[in-house]
Protein backbone atom coordinates (compact mmCIF):
# COMPACT_ATOMS: atom_id res chain seq x y z
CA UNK A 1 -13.74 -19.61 -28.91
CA UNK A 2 -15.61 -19.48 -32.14
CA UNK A 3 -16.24 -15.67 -33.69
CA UNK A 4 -19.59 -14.47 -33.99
CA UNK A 5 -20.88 -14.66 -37.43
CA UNK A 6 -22.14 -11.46 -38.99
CA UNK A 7 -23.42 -10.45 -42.64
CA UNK A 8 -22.31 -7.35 -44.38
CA UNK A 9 -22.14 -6.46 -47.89
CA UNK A 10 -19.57 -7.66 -50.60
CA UNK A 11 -18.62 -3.82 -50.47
CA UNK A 12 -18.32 -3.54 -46.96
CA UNK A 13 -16.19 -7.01 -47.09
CA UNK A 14 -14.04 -5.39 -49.40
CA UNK A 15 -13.73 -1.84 -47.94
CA UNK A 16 -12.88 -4.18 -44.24
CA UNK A 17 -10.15 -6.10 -46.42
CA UNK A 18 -8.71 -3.34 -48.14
CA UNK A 19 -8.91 -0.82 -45.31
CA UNK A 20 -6.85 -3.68 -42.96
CA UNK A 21 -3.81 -3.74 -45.59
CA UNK A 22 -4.54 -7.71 -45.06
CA UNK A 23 -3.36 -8.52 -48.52
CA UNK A 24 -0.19 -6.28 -47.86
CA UNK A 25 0.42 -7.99 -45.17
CA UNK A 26 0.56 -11.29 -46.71
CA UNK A 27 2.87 -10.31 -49.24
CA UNK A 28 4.66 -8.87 -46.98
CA UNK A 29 5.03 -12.28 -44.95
CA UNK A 30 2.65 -10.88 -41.91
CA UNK A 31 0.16 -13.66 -42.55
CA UNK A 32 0.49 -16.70 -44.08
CA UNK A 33 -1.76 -18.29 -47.10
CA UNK A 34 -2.81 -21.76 -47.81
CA UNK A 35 -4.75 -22.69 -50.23
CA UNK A 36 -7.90 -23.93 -48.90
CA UNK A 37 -9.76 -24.99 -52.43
CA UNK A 38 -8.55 -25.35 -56.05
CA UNK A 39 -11.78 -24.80 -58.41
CA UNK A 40 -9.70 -26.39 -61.37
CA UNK A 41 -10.15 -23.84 -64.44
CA UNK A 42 -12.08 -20.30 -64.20
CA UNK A 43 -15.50 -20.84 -65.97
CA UNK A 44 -15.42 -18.82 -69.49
CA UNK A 45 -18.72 -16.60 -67.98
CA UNK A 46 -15.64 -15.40 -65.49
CA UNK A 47 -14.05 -13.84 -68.61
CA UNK A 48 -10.64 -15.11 -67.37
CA UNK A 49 -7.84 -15.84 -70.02
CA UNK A 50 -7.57 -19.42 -70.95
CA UNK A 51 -6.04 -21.74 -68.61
CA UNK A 52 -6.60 -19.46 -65.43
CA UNK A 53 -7.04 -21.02 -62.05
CA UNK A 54 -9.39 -20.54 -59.59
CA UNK A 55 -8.34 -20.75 -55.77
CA UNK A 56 -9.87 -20.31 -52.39
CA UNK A 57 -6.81 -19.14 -49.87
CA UNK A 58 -6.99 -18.74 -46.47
CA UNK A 59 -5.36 -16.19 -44.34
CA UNK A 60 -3.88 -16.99 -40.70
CA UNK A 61 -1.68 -14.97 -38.50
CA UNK A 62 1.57 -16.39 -36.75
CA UNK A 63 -0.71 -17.80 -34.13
CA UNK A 64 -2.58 -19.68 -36.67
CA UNK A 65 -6.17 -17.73 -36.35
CA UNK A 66 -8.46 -17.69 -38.90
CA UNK A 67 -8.35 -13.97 -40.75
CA UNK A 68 -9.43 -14.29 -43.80
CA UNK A 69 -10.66 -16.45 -46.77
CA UNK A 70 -10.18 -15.30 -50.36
CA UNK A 71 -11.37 -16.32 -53.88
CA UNK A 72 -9.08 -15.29 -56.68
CA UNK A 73 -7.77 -16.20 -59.98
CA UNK A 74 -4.45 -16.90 -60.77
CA UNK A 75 -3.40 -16.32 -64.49
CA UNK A 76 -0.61 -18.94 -66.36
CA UNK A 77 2.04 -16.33 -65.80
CA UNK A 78 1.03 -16.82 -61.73
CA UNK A 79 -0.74 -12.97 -61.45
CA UNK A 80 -3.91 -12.39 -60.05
CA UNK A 81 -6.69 -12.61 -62.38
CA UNK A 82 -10.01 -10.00 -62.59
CA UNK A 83 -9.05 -6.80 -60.45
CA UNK A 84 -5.74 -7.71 -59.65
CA UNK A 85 -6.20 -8.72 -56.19
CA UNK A 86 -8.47 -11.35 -54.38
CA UNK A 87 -11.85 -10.92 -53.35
CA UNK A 88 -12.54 -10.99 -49.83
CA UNK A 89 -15.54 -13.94 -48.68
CA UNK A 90 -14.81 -14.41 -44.63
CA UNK A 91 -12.86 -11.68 -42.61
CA UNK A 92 -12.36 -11.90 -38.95
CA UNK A 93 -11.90 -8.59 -37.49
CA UNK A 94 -11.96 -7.88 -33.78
CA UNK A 95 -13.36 -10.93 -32.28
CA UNK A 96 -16.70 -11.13 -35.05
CA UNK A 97 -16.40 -13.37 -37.99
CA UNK A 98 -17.69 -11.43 -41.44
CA UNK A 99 -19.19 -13.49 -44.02
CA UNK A 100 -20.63 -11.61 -47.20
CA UNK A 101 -24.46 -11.98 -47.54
CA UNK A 102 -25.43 -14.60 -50.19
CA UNK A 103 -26.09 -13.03 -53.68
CA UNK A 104 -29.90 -13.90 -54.02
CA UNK A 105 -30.71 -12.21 -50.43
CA UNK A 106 -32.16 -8.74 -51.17
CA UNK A 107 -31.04 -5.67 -49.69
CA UNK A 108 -32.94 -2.65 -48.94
CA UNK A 109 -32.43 0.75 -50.71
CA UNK A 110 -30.96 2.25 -47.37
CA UNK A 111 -28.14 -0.72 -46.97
CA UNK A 112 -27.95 -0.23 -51.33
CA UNK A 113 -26.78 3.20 -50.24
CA UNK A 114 -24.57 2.45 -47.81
CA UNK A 115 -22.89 -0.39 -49.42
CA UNK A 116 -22.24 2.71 -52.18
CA UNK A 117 -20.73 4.65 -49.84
CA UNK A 118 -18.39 1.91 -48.66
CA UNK A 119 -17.23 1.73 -51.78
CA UNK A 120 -16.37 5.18 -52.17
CA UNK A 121 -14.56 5.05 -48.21
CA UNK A 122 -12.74 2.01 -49.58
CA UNK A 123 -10.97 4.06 -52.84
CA UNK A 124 -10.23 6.28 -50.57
CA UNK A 125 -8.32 3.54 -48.19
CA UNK A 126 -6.82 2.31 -51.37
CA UNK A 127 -5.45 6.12 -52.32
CA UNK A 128 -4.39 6.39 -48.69
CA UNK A 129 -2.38 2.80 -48.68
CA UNK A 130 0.97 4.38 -49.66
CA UNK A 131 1.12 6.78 -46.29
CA UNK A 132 -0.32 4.39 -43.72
CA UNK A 133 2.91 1.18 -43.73
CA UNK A 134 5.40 3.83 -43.88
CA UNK A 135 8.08 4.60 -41.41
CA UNK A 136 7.12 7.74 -38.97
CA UNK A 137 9.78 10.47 -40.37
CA UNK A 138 12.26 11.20 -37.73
């Protein structure tokens, strides 16, 4: 069965992605990653270091579902370029498919706000990260 599709915010994309360790879990070997597009070289507007890469990776569990699709850089020495870790562009969460709204659509002042307020529950998610894949204590 296909996921419902459903627009949210690049923040709220984020906040999802970070908040669901999903990158974590990669690494970790939770998910698995194939590289769905290779852009060739980051564009110089990017402000990538020479000879970067751009990728599009998808994410799929051991079941081989669709959970996520990333964009992210990859620098010569093989780290990931711009924040450090890819940017969330499709999530599926819970049976509904998350794609981020397109940049040119304009969002009101009230989903402006929220999308702020994402961001700040995301850094939070991100300071909590350490405590929440840790072993219970006795």
């Amino acid at each position: 069965m296909t996921p419902t599709p459903q627009y949210i915010t690049e923040w709220e994309m984020r906040r999802r992605f970070n908040c669901g360790g999903y990158y974590k879990r990669l690494k970790k070997g939770e998910l698995i990653g194939r590289e769905d597009k290779r852009k060739g070289n980051a564009s110089p507007k990017s402000g990538q270091l020479p000879k970067t890469k751009s990728f599009t990776v998808r994410y799929y569990d051991r079941a081989n579902q669709h959970i996520a699709t990333v964009h992210q850089f990859v620098r010569p020495d093989g780290t990931i370029g711009a924040s450090g870790l890819p940017d969330p562009k499709a999530l599926t969460e819970n049976g509904v498919l998350y794609h981020c709204y397109k940049s040119d659509v304009k969002l009101s002042l009230l989903r402006k706000v929220l999308a702020s307020l994402n961001a700040i529950v995301g850094r939070i998610c991100r300071w909590l990260e350490p405590f929440r894949f840790n072993d219970p204590i006795g």
